[in-house]
Protein backbone atom coordinates (compact mmCIF):
# COMPACT_ATOMS: atom_id res chain seq x y z
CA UNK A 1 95.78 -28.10 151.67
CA UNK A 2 93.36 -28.70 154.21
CA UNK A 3 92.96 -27.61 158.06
CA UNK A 4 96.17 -29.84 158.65
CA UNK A 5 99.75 -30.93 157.94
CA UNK A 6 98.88 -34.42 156.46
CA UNK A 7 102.88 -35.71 157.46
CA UNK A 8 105.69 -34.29 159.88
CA UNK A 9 107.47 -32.92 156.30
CA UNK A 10 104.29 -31.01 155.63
CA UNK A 11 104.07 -29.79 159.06
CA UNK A 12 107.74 -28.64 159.16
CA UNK A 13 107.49 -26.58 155.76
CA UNK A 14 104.32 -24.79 156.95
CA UNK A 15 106.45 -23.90 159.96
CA UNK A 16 109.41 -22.99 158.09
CA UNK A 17 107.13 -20.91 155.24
CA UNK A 18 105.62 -19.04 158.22
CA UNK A 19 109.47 -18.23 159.60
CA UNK A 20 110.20 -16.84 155.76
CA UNK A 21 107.46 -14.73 156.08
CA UNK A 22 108.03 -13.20 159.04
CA UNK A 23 111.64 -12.47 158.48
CA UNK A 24 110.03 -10.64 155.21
CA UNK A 25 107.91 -8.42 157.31
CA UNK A 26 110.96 -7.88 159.34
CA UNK A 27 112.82 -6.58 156.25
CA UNK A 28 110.11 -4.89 155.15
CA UNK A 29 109.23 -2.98 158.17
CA UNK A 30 113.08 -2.16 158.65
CA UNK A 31 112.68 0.33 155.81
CA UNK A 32 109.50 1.86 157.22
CA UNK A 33 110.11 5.43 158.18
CA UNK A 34 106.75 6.02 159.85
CA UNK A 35 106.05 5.20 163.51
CA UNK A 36 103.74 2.07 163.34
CA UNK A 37 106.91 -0.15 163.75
CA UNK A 38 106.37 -0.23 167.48
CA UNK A 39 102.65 -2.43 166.66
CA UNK A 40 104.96 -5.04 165.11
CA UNK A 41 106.55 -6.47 167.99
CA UNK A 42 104.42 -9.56 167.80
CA UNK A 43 106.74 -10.51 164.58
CA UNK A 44 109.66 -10.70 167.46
CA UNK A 45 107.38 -12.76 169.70
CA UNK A 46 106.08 -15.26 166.73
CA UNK A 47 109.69 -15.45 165.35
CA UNK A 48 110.95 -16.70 167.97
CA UNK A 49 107.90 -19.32 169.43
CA UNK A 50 108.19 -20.40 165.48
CA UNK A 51 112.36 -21.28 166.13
CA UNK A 52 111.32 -22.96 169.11
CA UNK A 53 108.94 -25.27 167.71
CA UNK A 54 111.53 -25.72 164.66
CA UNK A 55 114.28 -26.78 167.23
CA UNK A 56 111.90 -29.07 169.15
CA UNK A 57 110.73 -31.06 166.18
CA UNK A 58 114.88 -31.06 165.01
CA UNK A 59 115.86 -32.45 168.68
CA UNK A 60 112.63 -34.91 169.11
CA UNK A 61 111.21 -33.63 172.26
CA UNK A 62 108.66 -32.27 170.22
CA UNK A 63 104.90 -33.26 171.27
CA UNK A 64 101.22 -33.02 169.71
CA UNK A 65 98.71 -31.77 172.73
CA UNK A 66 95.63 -30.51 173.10
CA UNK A 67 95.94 -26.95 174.00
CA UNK A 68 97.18 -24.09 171.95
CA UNK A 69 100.51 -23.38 171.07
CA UNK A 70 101.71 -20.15 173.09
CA UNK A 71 102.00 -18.45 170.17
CA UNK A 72 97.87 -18.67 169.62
CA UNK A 73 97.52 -15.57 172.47
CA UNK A 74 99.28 -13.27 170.20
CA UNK A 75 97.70 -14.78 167.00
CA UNK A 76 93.66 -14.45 168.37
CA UNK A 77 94.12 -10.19 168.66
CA UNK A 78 95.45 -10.22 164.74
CA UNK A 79 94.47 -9.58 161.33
CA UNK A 80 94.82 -11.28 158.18
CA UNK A 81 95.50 -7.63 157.63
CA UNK A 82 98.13 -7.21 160.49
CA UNK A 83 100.04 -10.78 159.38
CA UNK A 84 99.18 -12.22 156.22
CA UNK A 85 100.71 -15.60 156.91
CA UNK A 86 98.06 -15.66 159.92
CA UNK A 87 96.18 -18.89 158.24
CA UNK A 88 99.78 -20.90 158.53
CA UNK A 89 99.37 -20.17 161.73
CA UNK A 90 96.00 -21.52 162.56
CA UNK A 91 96.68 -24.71 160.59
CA UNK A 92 100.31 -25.41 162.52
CA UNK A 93 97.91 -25.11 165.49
CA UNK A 94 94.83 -27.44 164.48
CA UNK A 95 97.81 -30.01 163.54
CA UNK A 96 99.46 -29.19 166.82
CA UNK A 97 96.39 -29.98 168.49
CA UNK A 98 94.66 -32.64 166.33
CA UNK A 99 97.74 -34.72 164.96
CA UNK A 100 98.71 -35.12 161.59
CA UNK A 101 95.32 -35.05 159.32
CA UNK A 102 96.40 -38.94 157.99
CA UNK A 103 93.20 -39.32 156.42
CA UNK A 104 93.85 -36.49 153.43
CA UNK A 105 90.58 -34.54 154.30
């Protein structure tokens, strides 16, 4: 896969993949004993700008633009380390911004 969804079904599963793997930090960190679960509230924050772009693409009032998605200000201060699904992330954005990548590159 390249830097972008090539069509909207694309596009949806990379948001939907990125929804599955936050809900499995979620349940991960729900066992956690140790007191680092307070530096995971960005999961809370990305879960839910990830249901609203879900919902908007469901309804039809979704739009491309050219600006970051709101999620990007949490996104820029993180880790591959802190959120491994952090790549999905960039790409939904460079498709968000871009369009759909219709040429296959």
């Amino acid at each position: 896969m390249g830097l972008r969804a090539r069509t909207p079904e694309e596009y949806v599963n990379l948001i939907e993949q990125v929804i599955d793997e936050l809900q499995d930090i979620k349940e991960v960190t729900g066992y956690a004993f140790d007191d680092d679960q307070g530096n995971l509230s960005f999961v809370d924050v990305l879960m839910k700008d990830m249901r609203e772009l879900r919902a908007s693409m469901a309804d039809g009032t979704y739009q491309f633009g050219r600006n970051d998605l709101p999620y990007m200000r949490v996104v820029k201060k993180l880790t591959d380390m802190q959120l491994p699904c952090i790549r999905l992330l960039y790409m939904i954005n460079q498709t968000h911004r871009e369009g759909l990548d219709l040429q296959g590159g």
